[in-house]
Protein backbone atom coordinates (compact mmCIF):
# COMPACT_ATOMS: atom_id res chain seq x y z
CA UNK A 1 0.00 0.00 0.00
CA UNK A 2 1.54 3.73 -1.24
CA UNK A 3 -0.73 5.31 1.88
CA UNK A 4 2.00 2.70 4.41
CA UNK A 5 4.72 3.92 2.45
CA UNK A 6 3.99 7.73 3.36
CA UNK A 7 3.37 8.39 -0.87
CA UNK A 8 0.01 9.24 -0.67
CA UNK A 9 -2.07 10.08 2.76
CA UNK A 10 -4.59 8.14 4.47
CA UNK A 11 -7.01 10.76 4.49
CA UNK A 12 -8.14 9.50 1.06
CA UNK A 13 -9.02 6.59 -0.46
CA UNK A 14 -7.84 5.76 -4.11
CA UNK A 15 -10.21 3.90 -6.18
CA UNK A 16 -8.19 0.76 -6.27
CA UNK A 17 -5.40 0.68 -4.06
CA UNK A 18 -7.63 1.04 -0.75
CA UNK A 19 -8.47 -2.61 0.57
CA UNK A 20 -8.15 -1.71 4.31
CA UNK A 21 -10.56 0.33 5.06
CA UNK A 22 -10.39 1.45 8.82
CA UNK A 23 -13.50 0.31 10.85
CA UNK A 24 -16.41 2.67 11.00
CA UNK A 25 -17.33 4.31 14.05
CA UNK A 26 -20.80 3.66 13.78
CA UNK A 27 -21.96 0.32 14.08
CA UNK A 28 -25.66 -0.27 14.81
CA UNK A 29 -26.58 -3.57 12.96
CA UNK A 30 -23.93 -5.74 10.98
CA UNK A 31 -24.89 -5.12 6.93
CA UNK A 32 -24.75 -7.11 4.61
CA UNK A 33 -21.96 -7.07 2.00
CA UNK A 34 -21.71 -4.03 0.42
CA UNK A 35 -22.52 -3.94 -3.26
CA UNK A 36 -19.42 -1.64 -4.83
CA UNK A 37 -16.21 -2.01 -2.43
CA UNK A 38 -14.17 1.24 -1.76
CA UNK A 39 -11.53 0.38 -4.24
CA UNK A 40 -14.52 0.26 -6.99
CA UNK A 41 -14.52 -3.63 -7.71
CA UNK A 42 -18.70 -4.65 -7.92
CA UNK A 43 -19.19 -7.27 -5.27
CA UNK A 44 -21.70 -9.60 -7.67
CA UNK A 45 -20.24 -13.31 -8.26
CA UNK A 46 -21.71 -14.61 -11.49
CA UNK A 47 -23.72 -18.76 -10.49
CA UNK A 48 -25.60 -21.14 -12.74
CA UNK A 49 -24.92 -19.88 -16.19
CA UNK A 50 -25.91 -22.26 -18.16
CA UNK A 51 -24.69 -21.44 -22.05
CA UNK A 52 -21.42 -21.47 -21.04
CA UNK A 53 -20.64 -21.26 -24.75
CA UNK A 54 -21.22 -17.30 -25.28
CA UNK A 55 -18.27 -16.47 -23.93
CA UNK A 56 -16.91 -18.14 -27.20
CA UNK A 57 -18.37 -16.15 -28.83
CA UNK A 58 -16.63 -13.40 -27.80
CA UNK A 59 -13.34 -14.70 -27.66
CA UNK A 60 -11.18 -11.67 -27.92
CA UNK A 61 -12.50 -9.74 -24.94
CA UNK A 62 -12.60 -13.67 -23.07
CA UNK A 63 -9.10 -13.08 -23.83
CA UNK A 64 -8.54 -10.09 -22.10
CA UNK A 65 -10.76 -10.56 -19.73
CA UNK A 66 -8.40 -13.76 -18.32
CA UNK A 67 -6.20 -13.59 -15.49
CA UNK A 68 -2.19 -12.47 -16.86
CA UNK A 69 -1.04 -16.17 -16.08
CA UNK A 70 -3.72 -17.79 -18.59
CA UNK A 71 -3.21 -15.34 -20.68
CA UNK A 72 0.99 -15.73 -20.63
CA UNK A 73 -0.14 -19.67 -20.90
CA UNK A 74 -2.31 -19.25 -24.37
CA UNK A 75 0.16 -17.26 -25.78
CA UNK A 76 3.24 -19.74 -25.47
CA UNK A 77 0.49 -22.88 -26.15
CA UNK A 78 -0.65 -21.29 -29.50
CA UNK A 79 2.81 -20.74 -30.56
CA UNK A 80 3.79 -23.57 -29.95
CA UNK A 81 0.70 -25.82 -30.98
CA UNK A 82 0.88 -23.98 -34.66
CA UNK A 83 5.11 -25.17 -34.71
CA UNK A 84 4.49 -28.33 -33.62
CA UNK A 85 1.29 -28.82 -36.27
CA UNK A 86 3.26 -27.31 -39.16
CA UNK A 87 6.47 -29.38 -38.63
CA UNK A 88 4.60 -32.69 -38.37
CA UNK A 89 2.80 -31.05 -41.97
CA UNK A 90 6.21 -30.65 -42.85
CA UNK A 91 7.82 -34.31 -41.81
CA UNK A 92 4.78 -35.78 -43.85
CA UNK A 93 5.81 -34.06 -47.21
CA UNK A 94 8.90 -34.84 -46.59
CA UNK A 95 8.26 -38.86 -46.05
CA UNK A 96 5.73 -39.23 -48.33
CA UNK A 97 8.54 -37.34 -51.14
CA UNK A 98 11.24 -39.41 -49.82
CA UNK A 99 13.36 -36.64 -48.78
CA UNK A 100 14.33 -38.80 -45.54
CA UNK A 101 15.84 -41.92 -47.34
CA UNK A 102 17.70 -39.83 -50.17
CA UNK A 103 21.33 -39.65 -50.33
CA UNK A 104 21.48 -39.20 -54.07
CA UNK A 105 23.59 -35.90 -54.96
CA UNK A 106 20.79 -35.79 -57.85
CA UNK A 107 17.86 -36.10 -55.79
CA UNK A 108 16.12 -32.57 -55.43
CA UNK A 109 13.95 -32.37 -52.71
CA UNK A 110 10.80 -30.88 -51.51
CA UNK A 111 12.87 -29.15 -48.15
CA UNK A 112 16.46 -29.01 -48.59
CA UNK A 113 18.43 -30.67 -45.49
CA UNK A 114 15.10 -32.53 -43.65
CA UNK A 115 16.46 -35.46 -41.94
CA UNK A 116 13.93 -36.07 -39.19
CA UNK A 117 11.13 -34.80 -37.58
CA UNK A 118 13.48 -32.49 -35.45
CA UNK A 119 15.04 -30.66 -38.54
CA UNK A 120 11.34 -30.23 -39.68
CA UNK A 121 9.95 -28.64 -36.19
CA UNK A 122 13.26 -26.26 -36.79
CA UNK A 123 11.95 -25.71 -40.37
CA UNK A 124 8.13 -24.97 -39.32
CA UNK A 125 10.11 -22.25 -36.55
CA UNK A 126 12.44 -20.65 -38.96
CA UNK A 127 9.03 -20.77 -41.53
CA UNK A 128 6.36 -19.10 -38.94
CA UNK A 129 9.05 -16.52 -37.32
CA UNK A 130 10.98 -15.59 -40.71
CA UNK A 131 14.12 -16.34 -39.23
CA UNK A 132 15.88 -18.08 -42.45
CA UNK A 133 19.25 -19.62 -41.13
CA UNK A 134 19.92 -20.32 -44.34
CA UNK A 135 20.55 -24.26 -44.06
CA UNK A 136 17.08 -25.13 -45.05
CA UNK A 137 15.49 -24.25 -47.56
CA UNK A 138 11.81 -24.93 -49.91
CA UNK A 139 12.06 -25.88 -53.58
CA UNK A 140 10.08 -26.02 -56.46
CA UNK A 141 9.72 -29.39 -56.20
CA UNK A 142 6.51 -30.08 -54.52
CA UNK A 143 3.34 -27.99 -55.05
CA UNK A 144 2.47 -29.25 -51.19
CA UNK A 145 5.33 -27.46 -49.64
CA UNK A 146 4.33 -24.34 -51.71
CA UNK A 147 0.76 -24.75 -50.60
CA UNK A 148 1.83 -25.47 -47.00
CA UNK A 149 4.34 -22.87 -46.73
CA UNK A 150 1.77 -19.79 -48.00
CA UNK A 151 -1.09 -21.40 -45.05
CA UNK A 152 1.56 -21.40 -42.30
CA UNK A 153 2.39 -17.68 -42.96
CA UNK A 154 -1.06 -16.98 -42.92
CA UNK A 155 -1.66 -18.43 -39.59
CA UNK A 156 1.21 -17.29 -38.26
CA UNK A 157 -0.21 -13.46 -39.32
CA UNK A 158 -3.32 -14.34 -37.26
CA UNK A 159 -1.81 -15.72 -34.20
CA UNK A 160 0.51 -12.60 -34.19
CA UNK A 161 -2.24 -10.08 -34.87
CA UNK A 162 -4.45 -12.08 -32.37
CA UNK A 163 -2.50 -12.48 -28.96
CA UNK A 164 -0.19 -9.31 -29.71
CA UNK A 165 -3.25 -7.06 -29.85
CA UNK A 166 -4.77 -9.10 -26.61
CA UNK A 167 -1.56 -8.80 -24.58
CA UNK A 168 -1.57 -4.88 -25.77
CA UNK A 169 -5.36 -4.64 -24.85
CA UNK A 170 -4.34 -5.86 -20.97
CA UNK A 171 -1.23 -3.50 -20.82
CA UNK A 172 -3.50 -0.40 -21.69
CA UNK A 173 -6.52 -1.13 -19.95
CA UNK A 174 -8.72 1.83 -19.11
CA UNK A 175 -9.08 0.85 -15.42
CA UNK A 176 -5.21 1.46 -15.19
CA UNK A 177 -5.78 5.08 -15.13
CA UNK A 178 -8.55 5.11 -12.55
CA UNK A 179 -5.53 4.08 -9.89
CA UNK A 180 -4.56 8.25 -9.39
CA UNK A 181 -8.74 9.24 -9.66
CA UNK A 182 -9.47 9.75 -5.60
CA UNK A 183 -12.36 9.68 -3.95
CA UNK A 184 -13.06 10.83 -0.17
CA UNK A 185 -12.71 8.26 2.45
CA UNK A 186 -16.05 9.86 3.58
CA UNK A 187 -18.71 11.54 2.57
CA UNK A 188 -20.51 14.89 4.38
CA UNK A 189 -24.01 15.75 5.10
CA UNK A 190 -23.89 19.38 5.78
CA UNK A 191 -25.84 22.84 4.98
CA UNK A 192 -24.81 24.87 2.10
CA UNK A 193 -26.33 28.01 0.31
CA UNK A 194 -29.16 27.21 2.73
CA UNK A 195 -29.61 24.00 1.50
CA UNK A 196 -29.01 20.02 2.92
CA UNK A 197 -26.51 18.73 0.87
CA UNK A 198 -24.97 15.36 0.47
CA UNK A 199 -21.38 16.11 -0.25
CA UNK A 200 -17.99 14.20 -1.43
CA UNK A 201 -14.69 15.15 -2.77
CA UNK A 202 -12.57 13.87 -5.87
CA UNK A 203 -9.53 14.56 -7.62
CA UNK A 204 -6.83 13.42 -9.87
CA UNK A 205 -3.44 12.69 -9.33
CA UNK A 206 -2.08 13.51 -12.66
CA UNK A 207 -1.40 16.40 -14.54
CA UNK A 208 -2.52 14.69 -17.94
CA UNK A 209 -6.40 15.64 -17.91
CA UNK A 210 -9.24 13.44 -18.05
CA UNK A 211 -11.68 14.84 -20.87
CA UNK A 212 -15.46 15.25 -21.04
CA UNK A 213 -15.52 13.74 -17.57
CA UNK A 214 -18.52 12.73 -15.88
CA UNK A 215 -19.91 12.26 -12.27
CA UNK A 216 -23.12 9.94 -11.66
CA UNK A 217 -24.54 8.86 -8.51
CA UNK A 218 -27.13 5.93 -7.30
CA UNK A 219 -28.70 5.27 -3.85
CA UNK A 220 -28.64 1.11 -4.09
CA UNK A 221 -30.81 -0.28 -1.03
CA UNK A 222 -33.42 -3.02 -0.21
CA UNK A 223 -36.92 -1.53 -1.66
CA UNK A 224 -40.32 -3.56 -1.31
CA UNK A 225 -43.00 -2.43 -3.94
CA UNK A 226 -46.91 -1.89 -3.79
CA UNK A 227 -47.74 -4.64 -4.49
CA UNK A 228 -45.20 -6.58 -2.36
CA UNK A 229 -42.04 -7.28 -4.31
CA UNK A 230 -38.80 -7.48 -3.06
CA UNK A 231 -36.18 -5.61 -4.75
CA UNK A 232 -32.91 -6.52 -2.82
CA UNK A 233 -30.97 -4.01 -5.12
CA UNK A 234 -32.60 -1.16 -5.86
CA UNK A 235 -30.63 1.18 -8.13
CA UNK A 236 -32.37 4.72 -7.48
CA UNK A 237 -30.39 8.37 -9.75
CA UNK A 238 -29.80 11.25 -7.62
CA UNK A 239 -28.94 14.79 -8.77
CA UNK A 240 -26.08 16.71 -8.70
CA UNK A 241 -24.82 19.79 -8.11
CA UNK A 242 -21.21 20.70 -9.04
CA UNK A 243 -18.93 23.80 -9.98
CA UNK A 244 -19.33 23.37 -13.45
CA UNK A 245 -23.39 23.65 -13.09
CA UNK A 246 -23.83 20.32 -14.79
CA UNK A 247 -22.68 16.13 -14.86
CA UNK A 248 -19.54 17.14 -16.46
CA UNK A 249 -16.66 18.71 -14.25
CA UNK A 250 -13.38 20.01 -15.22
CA UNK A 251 -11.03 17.68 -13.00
CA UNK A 252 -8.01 19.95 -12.68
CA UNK A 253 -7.89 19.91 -8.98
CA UNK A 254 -10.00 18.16 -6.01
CA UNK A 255 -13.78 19.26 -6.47
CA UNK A 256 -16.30 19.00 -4.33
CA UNK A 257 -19.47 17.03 -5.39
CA UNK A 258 -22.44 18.03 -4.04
CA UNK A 259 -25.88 16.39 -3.90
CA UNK A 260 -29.29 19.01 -2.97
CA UNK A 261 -31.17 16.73 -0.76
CA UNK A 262 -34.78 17.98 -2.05
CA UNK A 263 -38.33 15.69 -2.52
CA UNK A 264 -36.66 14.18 -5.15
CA UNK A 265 -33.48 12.90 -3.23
CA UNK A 266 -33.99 9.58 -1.61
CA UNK A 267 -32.29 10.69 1.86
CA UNK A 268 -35.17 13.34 1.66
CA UNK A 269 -36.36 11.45 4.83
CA UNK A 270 -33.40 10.70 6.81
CA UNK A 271 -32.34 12.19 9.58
CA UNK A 272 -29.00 12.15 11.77
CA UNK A 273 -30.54 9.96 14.17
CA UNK A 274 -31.82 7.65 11.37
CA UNK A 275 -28.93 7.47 8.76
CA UNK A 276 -26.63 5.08 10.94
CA UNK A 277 -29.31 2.21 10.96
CA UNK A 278 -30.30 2.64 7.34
CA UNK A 279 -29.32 0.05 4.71
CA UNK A 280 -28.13 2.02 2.25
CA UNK A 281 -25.13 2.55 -0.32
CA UNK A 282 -24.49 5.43 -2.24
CA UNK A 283 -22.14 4.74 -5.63
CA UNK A 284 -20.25 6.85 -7.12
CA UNK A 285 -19.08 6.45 -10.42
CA UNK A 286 -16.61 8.60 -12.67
CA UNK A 287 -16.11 8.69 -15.95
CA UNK A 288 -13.95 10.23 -19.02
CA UNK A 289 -11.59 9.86 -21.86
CA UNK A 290 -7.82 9.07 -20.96
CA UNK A 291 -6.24 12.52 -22.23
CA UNK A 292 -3.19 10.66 -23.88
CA UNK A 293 -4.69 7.18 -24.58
CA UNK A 294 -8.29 8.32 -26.25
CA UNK A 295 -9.38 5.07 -23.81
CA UNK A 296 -12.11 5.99 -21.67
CA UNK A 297 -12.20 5.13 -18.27
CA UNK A 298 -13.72 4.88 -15.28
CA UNK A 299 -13.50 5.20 -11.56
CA UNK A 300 -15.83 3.41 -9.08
CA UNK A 301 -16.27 4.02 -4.84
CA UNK A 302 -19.09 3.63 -2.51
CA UNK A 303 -20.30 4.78 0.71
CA UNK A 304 -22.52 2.67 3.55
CA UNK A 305 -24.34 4.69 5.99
CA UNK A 306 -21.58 4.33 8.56
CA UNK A 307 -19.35 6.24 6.21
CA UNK A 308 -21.62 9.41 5.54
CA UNK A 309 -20.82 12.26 8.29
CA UNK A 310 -23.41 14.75 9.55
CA UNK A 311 -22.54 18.26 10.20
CA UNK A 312 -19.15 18.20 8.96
CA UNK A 313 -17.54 19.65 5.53
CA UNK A 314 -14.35 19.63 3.65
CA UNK A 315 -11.55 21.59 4.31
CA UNK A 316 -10.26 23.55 1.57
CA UNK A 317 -6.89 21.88 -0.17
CA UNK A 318 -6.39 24.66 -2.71
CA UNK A 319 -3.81 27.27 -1.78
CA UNK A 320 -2.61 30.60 -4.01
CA UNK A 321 1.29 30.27 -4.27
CA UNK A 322 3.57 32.26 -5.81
CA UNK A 323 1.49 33.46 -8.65
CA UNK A 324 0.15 29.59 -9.03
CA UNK A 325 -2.53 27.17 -7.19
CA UNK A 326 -1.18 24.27 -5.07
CA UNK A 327 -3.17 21.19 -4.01
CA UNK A 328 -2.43 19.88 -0.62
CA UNK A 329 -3.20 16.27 -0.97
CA UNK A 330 -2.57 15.50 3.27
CA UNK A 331 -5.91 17.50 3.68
CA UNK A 332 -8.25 15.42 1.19
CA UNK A 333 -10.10 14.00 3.18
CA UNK A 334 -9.89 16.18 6.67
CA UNK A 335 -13.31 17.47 7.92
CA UNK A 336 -14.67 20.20 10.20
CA UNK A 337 -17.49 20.44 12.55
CA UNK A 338 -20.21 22.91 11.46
CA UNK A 339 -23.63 23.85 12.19
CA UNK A 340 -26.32 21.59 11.22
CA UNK A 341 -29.60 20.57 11.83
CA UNK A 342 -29.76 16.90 13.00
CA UNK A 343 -33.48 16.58 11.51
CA UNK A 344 -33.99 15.11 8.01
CA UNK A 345 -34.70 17.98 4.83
CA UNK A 346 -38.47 16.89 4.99
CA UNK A 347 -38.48 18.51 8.38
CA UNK A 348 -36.72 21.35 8.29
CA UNK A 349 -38.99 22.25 4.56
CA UNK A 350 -41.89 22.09 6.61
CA UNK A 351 -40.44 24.15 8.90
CA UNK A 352 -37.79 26.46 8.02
CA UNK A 353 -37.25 28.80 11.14
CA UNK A 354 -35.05 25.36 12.42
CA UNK A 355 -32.79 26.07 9.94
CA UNK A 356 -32.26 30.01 10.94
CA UNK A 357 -31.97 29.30 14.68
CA UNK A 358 -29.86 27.01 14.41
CA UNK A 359 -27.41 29.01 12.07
CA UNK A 360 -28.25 32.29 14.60
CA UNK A 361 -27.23 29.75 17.96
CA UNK A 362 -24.14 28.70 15.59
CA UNK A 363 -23.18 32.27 14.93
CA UNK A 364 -23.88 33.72 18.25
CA UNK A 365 -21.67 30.97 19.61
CA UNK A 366 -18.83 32.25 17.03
CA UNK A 367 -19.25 35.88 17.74
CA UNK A 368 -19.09 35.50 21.60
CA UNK A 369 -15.59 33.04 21.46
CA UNK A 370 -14.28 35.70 19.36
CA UNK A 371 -15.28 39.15 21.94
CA UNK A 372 -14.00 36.28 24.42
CA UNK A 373 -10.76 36.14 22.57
CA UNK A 374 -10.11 39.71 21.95
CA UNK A 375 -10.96 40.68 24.99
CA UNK A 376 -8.53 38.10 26.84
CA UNK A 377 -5.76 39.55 24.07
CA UNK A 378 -6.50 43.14 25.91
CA UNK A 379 -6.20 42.23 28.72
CA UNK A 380 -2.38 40.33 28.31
CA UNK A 381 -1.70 43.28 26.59
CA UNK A 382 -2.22 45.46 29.26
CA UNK A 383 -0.24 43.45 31.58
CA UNK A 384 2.64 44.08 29.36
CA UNK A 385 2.59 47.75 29.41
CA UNK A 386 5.39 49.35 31.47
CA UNK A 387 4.24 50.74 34.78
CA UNK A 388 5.18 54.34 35.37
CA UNK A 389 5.74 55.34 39.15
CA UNK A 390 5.81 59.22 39.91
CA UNK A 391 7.68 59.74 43.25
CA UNK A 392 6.94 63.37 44.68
């Protein structure tokens, strides 16, 4: 892990280097496995298919899709399955011609200097690879050879063009990229403009852009319907509200993403008291084109209930430097405490003045730490004023 290292802080989580996740600090119920883990791998194991046979169908991406070690395995085997084929090809020709029983300085054969089915395994190599020692050679002998020679360059082109472009395909695969797109170990519920908000951070690593990038978000949980269905995973859109005004954010440094928790949010009901024994998950995924790859890509994280904070907000990271901006990665993740209404945004619609009081309490709380302040700075500096005696 780069975070044990001291690379990159444990205030944040990347999308795919993250696996231990520190233990929440809420705990009501034990939950049931979550359905996207933190490092953005979907938690869904794949039982009972029965036509097994549509992945052949499809057998370039199966290709990719394969671990590297059965991949690194069907490379060598199809190399060497095509040699082994074409040099037995070539040992046949070469017995049925009589090229093995020849010693006749007359005798043209169909391959010059086949002895056995070794030289003929070296001939199918030096064939298939266009090596061409130069000690073996084809003549004009035997249309066969010709015949057999033009197939096992063609074959060779295929396997070449086949695993080369599925060992490429693996090297540059777009989920590569989403190891430097961060997400917030947490997420914040807090007020802003005067509004609930569900809130998160995210941010890239690297300078090379991600283009046309986009931000979507689900609330998955356990829904029954009207008429009594069970829907264990119920995949529900929420809006968003970013800096950009729409889905699409300009990723140049950490932004916060923020979520207007109105009637049409699904936490419209949920208050502080009742978040921490919801069953809930909100998923987060990201998505762009690679900048220098043209691959798009895409970044996956989740949050339970237990990882949601109320009444707490980010911490700016973005500094003005020496005519420049500067991200501060160590604060990421770091929250603060603010004022916020522990009742859910149903609540505090129907009635507002909550909202105002407790804003005014908040404020009135601020103003009299800082006349506190002050006025204990007067007074020290007082004390440190020379004291003038006048003696008569």
């Amino acid at each position: 892990m780069l975070s044990r290292k001291g690379i990159i802080p444990e205030d944040f989580m990347p999308t795919r280097l993250a696996e231990d996740v520190s233990q929440p600090k809420f705990r009501a119920k034990q939950r049931k496995a979550r359905f996207v883990a933190k490092n953005g791998t979907c938690n869904v194991a794949q039982t009972n298919i029965q036509e097994q046979g549509r992945f052949l169908q499809d057998v370039f991406t199966t290709l990719v899709d394969f671990k590297w070690l059965y991949t690194l395995i069907i490379f060598t085997m199809s190399y060497l399955c095509s040699w082994l084929l074409f040099g037995m090809i070539w040992w046949l020709i070469a017995f049925a011609h009589g090229d093995l029983d020849q010693n006749s300085d007359s005798f043209v054969p169909c391959v010059t200097s086949i002895h056995s089915f070794s030289s003929a395994f070296l001939f199918s190599i030096e064939v298939q690879v266009t090596i061409g020692f130069g000690g073996r050679m084809i003549t004009e002998e035997c249309p066969a050879a010709i015949l057999c020679l033009i197939v096992q360059n063609i074959v060779g082109l295929v396997i070449n063009a086949i695993m080369l472009g599925c060992i490429f395909m693996k090297t540059a695969q777009a989920h590569r990229r989403a190891e430097t797109l961060i997400f917030s170990k947490h997420a914040v519920i807090a007020i802003r403009d005067s509004k609930l908000c569900f809130m998160l951070r995210v941010g890239d690593l690297r300078k090379s852009m991600i283009i046309s990038a986009t931000i979507k978000m689900q609330v998955v949980r356990k829904t029954t319907t009207l008429e009594g269905e069970v829907v264990p995973l119920n995949q529900i859109d929420i809006e968003m509200e970013n800096p950009v005004g729409t889905n699409a954010v300009f990723l140049v440094s950490p932004l916060i993403i923020s979520h207007v928790i109105d009637k049409k949010s699904p936490l419209y009901e949920i208050s502080a008291s009742d978040l921490h024994h919801e069953d809930l998950e909100v998923v987060v995924i990201l998505e762009g084109v690679v900048e220098t790859t043209g691959i798009t890509t895409q970044a996956r994280t989740s949050y339970l209930a237990e990882e949601i904070l109320w009444g707490q907000r980010f911490v700016p990271v973005v500094s003005e430097e020496e005519g420049r901006y500067s991200v501060d990665y160590s604060k990421f993740g770091n929250t603060v405490k603010v004022a916020t209404p522990s009742c859910s945004a149903k609540n505090l619609d129907q009635d507002g003045s909550l909202l105002k009081v407790k804003l005014h309490d908040s404020l009135t709380q601020k103003d009299f730490v800082r006349k506190r302040t002050n006025a204990s700075i007067r007074f020290k500096q007082r004390l440190c004023q020379p004291v003038t005696i006048i003696k008569d």
